[in-house]
N, C-alpha and C. Protein backbone atom coordinates (compact mmCIF):
# COMPACT_ATOMS: atom_id res chain seq x y z
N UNK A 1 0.84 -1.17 0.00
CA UNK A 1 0.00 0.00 0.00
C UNK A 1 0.89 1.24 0.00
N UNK A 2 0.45 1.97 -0.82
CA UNK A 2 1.07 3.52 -1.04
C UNK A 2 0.81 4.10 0.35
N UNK A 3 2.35 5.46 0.93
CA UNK A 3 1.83 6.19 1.79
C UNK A 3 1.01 7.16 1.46
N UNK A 4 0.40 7.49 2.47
CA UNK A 4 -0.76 8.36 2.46
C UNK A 4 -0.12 10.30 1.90
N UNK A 5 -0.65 10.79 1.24
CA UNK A 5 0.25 12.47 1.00
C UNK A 5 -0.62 13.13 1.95
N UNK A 6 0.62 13.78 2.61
CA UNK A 6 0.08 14.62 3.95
C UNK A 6 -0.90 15.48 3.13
N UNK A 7 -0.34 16.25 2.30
CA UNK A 7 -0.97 17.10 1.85
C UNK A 7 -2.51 17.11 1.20
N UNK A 8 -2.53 16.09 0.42
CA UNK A 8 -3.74 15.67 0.10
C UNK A 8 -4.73 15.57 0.87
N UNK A 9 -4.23 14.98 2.19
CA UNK A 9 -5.40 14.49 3.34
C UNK A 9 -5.29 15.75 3.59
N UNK A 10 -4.50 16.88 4.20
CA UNK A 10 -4.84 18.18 4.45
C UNK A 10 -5.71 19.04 4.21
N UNK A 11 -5.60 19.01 2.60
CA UNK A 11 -6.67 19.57 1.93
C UNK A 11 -7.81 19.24 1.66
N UNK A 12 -7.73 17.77 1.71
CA UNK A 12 -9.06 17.40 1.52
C UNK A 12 -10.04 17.79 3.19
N UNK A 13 -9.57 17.53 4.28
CA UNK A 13 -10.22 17.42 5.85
C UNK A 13 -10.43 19.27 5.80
N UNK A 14 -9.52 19.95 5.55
CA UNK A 14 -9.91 21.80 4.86
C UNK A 14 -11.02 21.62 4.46
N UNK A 15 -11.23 21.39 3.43
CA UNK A 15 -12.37 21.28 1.99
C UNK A 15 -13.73 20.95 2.74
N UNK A 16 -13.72 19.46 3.76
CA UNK A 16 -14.53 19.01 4.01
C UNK A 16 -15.41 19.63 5.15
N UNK A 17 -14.42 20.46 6.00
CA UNK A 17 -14.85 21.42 7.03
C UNK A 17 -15.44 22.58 7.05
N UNK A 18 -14.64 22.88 5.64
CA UNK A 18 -15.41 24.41 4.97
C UNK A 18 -16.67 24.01 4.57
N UNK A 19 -16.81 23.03 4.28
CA UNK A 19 -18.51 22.70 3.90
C UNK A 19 -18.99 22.41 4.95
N UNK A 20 -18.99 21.69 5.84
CA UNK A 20 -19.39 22.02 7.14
C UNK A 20 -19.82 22.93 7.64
N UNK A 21 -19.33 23.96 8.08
CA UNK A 21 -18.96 25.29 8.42
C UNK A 21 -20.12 26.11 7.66
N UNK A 22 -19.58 25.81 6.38
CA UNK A 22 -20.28 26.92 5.41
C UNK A 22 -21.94 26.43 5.39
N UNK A 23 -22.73 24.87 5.60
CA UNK A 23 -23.61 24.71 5.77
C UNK A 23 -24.01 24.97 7.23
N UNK A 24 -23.45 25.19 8.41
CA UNK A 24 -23.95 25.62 9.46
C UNK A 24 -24.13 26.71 9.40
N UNK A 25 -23.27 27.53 8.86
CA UNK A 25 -23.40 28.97 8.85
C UNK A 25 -24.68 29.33 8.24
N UNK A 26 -25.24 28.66 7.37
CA UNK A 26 -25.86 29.07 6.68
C UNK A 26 -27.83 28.85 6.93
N UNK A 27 -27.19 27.19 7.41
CA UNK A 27 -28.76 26.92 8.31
C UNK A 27 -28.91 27.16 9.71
N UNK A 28 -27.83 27.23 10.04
CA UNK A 28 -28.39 27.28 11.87
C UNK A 28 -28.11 29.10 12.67
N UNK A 29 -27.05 29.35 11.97
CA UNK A 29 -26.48 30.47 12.93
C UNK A 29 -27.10 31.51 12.33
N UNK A 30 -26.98 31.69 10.97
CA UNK A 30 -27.93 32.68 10.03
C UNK A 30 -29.21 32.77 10.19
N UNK A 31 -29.96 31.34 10.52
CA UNK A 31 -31.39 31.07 10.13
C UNK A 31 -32.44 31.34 9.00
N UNK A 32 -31.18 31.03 7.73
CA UNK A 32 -31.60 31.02 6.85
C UNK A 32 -32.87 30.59 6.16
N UNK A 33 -32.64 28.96 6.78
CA UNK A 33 -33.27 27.58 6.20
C UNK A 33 -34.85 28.52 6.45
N UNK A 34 -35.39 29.20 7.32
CA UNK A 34 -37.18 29.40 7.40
C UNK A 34 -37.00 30.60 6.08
N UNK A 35 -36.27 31.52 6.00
CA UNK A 35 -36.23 32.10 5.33
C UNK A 35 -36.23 31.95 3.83
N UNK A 36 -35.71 30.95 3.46
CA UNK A 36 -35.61 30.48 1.93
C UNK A 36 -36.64 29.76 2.04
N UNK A 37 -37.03 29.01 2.83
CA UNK A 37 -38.15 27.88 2.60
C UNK A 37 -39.62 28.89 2.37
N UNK A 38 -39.93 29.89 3.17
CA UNK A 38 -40.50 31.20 2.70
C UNK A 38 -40.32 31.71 1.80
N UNK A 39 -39.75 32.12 1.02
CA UNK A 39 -39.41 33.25 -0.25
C UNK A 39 -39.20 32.03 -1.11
N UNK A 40 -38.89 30.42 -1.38
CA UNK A 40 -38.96 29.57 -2.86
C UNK A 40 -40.44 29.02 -2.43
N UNK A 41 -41.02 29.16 -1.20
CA UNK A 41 -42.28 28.23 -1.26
C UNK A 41 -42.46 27.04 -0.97
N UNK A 42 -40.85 26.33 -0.14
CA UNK A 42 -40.45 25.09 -0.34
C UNK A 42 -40.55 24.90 1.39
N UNK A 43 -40.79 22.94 1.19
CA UNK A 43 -41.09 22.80 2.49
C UNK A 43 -39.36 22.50 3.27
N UNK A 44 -39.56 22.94 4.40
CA UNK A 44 -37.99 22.35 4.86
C UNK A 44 -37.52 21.35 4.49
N UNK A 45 -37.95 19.72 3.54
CA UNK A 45 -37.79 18.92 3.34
C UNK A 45 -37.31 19.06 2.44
N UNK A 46 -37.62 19.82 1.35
CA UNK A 46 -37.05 20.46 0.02
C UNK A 46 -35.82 21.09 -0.31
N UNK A 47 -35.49 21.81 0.99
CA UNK A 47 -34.48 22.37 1.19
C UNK A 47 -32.97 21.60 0.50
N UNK A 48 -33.08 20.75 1.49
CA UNK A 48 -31.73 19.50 1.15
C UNK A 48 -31.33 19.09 -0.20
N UNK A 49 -33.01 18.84 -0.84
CA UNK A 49 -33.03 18.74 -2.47
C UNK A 49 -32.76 19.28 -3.38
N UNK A 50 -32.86 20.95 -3.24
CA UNK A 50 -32.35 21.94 -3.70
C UNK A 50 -31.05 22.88 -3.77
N UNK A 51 -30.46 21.83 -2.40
CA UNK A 51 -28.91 22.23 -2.65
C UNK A 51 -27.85 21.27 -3.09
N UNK A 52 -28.68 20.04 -3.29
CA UNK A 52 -28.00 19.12 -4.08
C UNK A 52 -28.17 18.81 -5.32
N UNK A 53 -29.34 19.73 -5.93
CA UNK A 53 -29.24 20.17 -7.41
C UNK A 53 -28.46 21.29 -7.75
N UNK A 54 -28.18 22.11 -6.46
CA UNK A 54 -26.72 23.21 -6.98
C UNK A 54 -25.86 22.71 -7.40
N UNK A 55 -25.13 21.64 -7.41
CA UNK A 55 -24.66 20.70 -7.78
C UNK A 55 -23.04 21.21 -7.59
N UNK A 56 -23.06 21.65 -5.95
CA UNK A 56 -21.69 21.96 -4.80
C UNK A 56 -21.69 23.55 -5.74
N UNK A 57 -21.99 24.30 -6.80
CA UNK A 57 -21.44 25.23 -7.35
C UNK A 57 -21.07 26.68 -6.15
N UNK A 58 -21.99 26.47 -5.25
CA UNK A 58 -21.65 27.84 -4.65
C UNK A 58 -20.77 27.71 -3.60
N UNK A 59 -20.71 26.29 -3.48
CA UNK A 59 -19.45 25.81 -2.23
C UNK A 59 -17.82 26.44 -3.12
N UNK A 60 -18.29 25.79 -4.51
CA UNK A 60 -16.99 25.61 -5.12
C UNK A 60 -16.63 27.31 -6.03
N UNK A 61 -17.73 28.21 -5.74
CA UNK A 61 -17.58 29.28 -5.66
C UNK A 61 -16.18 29.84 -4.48
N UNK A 62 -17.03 29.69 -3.92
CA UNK A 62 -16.21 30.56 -2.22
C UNK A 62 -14.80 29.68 -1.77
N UNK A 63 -14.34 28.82 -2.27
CA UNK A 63 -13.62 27.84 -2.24
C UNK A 63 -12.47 28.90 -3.00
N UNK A 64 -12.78 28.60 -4.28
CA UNK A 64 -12.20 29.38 -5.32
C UNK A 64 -11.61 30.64 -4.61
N UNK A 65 -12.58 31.41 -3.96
CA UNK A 65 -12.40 33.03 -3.57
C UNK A 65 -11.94 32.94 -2.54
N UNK A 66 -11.11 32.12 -1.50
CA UNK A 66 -10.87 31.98 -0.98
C UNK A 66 -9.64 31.58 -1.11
N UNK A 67 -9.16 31.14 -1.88
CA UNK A 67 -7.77 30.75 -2.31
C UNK A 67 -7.28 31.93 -3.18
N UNK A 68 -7.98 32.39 -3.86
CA UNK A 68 -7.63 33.67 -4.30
C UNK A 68 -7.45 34.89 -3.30
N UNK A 69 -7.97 34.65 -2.41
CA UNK A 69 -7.57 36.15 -1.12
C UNK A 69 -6.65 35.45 -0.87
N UNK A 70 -6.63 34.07 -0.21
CA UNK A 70 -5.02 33.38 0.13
C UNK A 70 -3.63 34.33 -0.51
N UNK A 71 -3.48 34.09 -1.81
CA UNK A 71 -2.99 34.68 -2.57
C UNK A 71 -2.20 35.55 -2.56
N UNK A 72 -3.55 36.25 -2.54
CA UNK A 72 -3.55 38.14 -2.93
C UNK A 72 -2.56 38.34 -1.49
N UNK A 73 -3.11 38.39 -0.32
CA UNK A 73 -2.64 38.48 1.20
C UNK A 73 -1.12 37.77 1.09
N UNK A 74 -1.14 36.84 0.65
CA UNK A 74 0.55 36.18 0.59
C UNK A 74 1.39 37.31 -0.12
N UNK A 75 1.10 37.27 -1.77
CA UNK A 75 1.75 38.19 -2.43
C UNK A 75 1.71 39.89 -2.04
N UNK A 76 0.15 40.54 -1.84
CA UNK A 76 0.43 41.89 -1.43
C UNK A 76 1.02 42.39 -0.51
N UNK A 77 0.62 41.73 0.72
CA UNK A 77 0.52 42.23 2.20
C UNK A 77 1.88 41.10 2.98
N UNK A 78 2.77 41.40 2.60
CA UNK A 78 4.26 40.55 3.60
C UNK A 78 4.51 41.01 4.54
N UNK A 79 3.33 42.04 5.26
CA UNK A 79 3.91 42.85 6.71
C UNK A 79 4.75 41.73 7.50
N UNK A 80 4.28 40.50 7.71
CA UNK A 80 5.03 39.88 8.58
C UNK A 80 5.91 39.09 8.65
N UNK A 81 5.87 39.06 7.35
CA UNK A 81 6.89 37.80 6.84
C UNK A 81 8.57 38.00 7.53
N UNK A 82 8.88 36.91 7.92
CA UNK A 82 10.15 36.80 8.89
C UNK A 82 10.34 37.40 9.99
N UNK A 83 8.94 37.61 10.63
CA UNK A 83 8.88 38.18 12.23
C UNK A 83 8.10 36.99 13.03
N UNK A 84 8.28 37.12 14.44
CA UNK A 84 7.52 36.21 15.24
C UNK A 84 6.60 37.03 15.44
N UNK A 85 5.76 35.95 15.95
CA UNK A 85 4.47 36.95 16.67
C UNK A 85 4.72 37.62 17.23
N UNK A 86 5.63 37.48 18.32
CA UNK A 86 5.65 38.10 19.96
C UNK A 86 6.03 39.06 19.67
N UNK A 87 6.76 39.44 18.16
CA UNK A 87 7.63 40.92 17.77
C UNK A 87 6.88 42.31 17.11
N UNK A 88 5.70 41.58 16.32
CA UNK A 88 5.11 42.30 16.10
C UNK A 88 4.11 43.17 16.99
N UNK A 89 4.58 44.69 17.10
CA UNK A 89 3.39 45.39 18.03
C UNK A 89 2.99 46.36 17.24
């Protein structure tokens, strides 16, 4: 058996959390879920059905934009690069 790539599993347990995350955020802490189920007409049961005909696109939206601020913040902003924490005040 092949070893496992750190990295791979890294990103993937990332990936899998951000969806997590990004579906709590979205049904529980927001309280979205009464809200959409109001304004499409749909019963809470529907809900689930309708984000698995998004077919992940808005996950894999913010995913995207998110690696792109990664980025941007790496390349623009090096305020800290080669300082410790404790140095920066």
């Amino acid at each position: 058996m092949k070893p496992l790539n750190f990295y791979l599993l890294r990103s993937s347990l990332v990936a899998a959390l951000g969806g997590l995350l990004f579906g709590l955020d979205t049904a529980v802490i927001a309280g979205t879920t009464r809200a959409l189920a109001e304004t499409y007409g749909l019963s809470a049961a529907m809900l689930p059905v309708m984000a698995a005909r998004s077919g992940a696109i808005p996950f894999v939206f913010f995913a995207v934009m998110m690696a792109v601020q990664f980025v941007v913040v790496l390349k623009l902003y090096p305020e800290t690069k080669a300082w410790r924490i404790w140095n920066v005040t």
